[in-house]
C-alpha atoms as a PDB file:
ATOM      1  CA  UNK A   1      92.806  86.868 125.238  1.00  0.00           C
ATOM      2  CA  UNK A   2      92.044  83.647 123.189  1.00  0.00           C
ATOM      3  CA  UNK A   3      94.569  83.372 120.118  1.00  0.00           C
ATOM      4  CA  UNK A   4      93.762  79.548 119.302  1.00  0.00           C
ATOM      5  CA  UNK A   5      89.903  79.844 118.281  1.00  0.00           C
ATOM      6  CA  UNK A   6      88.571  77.068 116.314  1.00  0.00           C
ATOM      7  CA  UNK A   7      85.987  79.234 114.155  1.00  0.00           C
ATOM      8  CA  UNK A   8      88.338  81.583 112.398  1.00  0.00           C
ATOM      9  CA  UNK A   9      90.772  80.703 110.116  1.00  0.00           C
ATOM     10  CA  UNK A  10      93.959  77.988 110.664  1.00  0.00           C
ATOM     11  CA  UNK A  11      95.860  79.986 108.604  1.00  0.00           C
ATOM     12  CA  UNK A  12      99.659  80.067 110.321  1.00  0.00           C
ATOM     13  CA  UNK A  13      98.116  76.877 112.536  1.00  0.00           C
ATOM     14  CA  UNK A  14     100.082  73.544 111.944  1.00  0.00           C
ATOM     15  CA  UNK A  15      98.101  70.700 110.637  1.00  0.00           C
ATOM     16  CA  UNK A  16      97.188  68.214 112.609  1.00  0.00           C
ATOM     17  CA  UNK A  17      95.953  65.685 109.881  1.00  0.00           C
ATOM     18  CA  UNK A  18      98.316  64.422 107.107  1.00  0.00           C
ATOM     19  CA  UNK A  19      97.020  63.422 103.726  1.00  0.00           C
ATOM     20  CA  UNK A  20      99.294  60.526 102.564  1.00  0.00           C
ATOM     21  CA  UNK A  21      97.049  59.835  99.582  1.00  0.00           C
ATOM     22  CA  UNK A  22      97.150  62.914  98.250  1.00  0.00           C
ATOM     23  CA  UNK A  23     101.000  63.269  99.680  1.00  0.00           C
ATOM     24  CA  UNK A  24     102.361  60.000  97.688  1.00  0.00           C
ATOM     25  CA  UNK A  25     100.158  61.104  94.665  1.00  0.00           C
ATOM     26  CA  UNK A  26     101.753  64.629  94.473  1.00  0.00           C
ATOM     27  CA  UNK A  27     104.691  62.947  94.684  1.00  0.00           C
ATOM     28  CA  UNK A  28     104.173  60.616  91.795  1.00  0.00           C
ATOM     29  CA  UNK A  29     103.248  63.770  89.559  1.00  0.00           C
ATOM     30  CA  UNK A  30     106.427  65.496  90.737  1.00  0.00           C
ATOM     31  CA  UNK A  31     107.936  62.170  89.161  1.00  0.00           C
ATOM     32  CA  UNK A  32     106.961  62.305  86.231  1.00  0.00           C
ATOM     33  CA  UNK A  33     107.182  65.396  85.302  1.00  0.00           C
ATOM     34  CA  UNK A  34     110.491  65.360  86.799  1.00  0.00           C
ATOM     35  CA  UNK A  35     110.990  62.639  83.998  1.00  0.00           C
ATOM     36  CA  UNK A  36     109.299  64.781  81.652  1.00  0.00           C
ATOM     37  CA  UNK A  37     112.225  67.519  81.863  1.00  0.00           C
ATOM     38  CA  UNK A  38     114.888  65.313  81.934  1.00  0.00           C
ATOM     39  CA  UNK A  39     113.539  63.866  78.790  1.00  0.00           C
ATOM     40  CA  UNK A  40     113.209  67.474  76.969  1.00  0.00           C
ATOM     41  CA  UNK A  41     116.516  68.187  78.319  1.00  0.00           C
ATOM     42  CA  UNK A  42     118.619  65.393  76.496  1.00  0.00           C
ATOM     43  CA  UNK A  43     116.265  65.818  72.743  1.00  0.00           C
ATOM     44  CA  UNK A  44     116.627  69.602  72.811  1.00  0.00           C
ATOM     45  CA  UNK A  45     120.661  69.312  73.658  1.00  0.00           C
ATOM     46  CA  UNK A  46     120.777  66.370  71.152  1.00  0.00           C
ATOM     47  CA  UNK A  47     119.080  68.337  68.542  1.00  0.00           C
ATOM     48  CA  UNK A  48     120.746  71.633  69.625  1.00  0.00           C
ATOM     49  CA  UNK A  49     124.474  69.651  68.861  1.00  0.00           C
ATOM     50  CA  UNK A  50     122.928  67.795  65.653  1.00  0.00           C
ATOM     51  CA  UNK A  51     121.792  71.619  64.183  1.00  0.00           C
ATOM     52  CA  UNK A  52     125.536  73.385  64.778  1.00  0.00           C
ATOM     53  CA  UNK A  53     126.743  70.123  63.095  1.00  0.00           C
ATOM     54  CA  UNK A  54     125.112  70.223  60.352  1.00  0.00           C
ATOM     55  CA  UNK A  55     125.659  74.267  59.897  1.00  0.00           C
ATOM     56  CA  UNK A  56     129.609  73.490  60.345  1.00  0.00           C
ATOM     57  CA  UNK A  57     129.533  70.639  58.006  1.00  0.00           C
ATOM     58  CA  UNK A  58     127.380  72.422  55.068  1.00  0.00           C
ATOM     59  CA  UNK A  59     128.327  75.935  55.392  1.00  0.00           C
ATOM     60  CA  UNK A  60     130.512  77.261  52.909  1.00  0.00           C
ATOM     61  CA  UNK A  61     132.187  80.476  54.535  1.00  0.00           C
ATOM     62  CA  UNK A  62     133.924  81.588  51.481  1.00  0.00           C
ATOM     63  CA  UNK A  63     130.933  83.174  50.022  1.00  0.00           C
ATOM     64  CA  UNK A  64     131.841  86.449  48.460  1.00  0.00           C
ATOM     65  CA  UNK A  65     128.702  89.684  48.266  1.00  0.00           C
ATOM     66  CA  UNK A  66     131.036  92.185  46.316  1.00  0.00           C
ATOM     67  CA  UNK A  67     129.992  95.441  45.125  1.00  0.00           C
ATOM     68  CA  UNK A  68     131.993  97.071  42.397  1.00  0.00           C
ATOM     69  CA  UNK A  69     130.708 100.406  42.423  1.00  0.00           C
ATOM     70  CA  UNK A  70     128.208 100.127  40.251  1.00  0.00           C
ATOM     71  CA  UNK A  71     124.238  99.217  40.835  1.00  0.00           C
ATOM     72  CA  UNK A  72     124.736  95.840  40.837  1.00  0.00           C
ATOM     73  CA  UNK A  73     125.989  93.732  43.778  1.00  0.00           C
ATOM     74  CA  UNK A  74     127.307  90.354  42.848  1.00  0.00           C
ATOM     75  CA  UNK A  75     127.135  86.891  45.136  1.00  0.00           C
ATOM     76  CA  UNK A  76     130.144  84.792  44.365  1.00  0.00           C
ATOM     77  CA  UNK A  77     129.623  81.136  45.475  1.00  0.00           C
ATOM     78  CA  UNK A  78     132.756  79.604  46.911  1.00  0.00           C
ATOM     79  CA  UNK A  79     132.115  76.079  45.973  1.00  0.00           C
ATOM     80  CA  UNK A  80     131.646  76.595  42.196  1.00  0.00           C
ATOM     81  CA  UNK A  81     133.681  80.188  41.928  1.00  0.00           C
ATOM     82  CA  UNK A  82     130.637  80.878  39.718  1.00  0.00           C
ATOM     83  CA  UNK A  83     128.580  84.342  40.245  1.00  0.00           C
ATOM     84  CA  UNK A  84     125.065  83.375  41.190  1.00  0.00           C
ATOM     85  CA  UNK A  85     123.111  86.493  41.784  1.00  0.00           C
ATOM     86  CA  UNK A  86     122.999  89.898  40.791  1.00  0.00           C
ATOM     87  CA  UNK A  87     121.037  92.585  42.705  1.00  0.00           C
ATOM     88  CA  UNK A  88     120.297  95.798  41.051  1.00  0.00           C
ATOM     89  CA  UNK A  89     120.382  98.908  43.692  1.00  0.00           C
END
């Protein structure tokens, strides 16, 4: 029984050439992109921290939506104390 033919497949045969062209220029893509990543890692956690800043520094959490029974419902901003809206139901 011959398992070792030469005109079938080499599929589960080892190699017996090596490509280092192709070897050192998959490597240099895996570089870069590698860089790449690394890259979009830092901007989206520096813009991730900048965003939650800037919601903690200009959110107001004293904002009031009060309903008095009534149709209307009322926004009270917190800054001014002033009502700014009124919703009819």
């Amino acid at each position: 029984m011959k398992t070792n033919s030469n005109n079938g497949s080499s599929w589960g045969n080892p190699s017996n050439e090596i490509d280092i062209k192709a070897i050192r220029k998959f490597n240099s893509f895996l570089r870069g992109f590698n860089s790449c990543l690394e890259m979009a890692h830092v901007i989206l956690a520096a813009s991730i921290l900048l965003s939650l800043i800037l919601i903690f520094i200009n959110a107001d959490f004293i904002d009031l939506i009060t309903n008095d029974g009534t149709n209307s419902m009322c926004i009270i901003n917190g800054k001014t104390g002033e009502i700014n809206y009124v919703f009819q139901n």
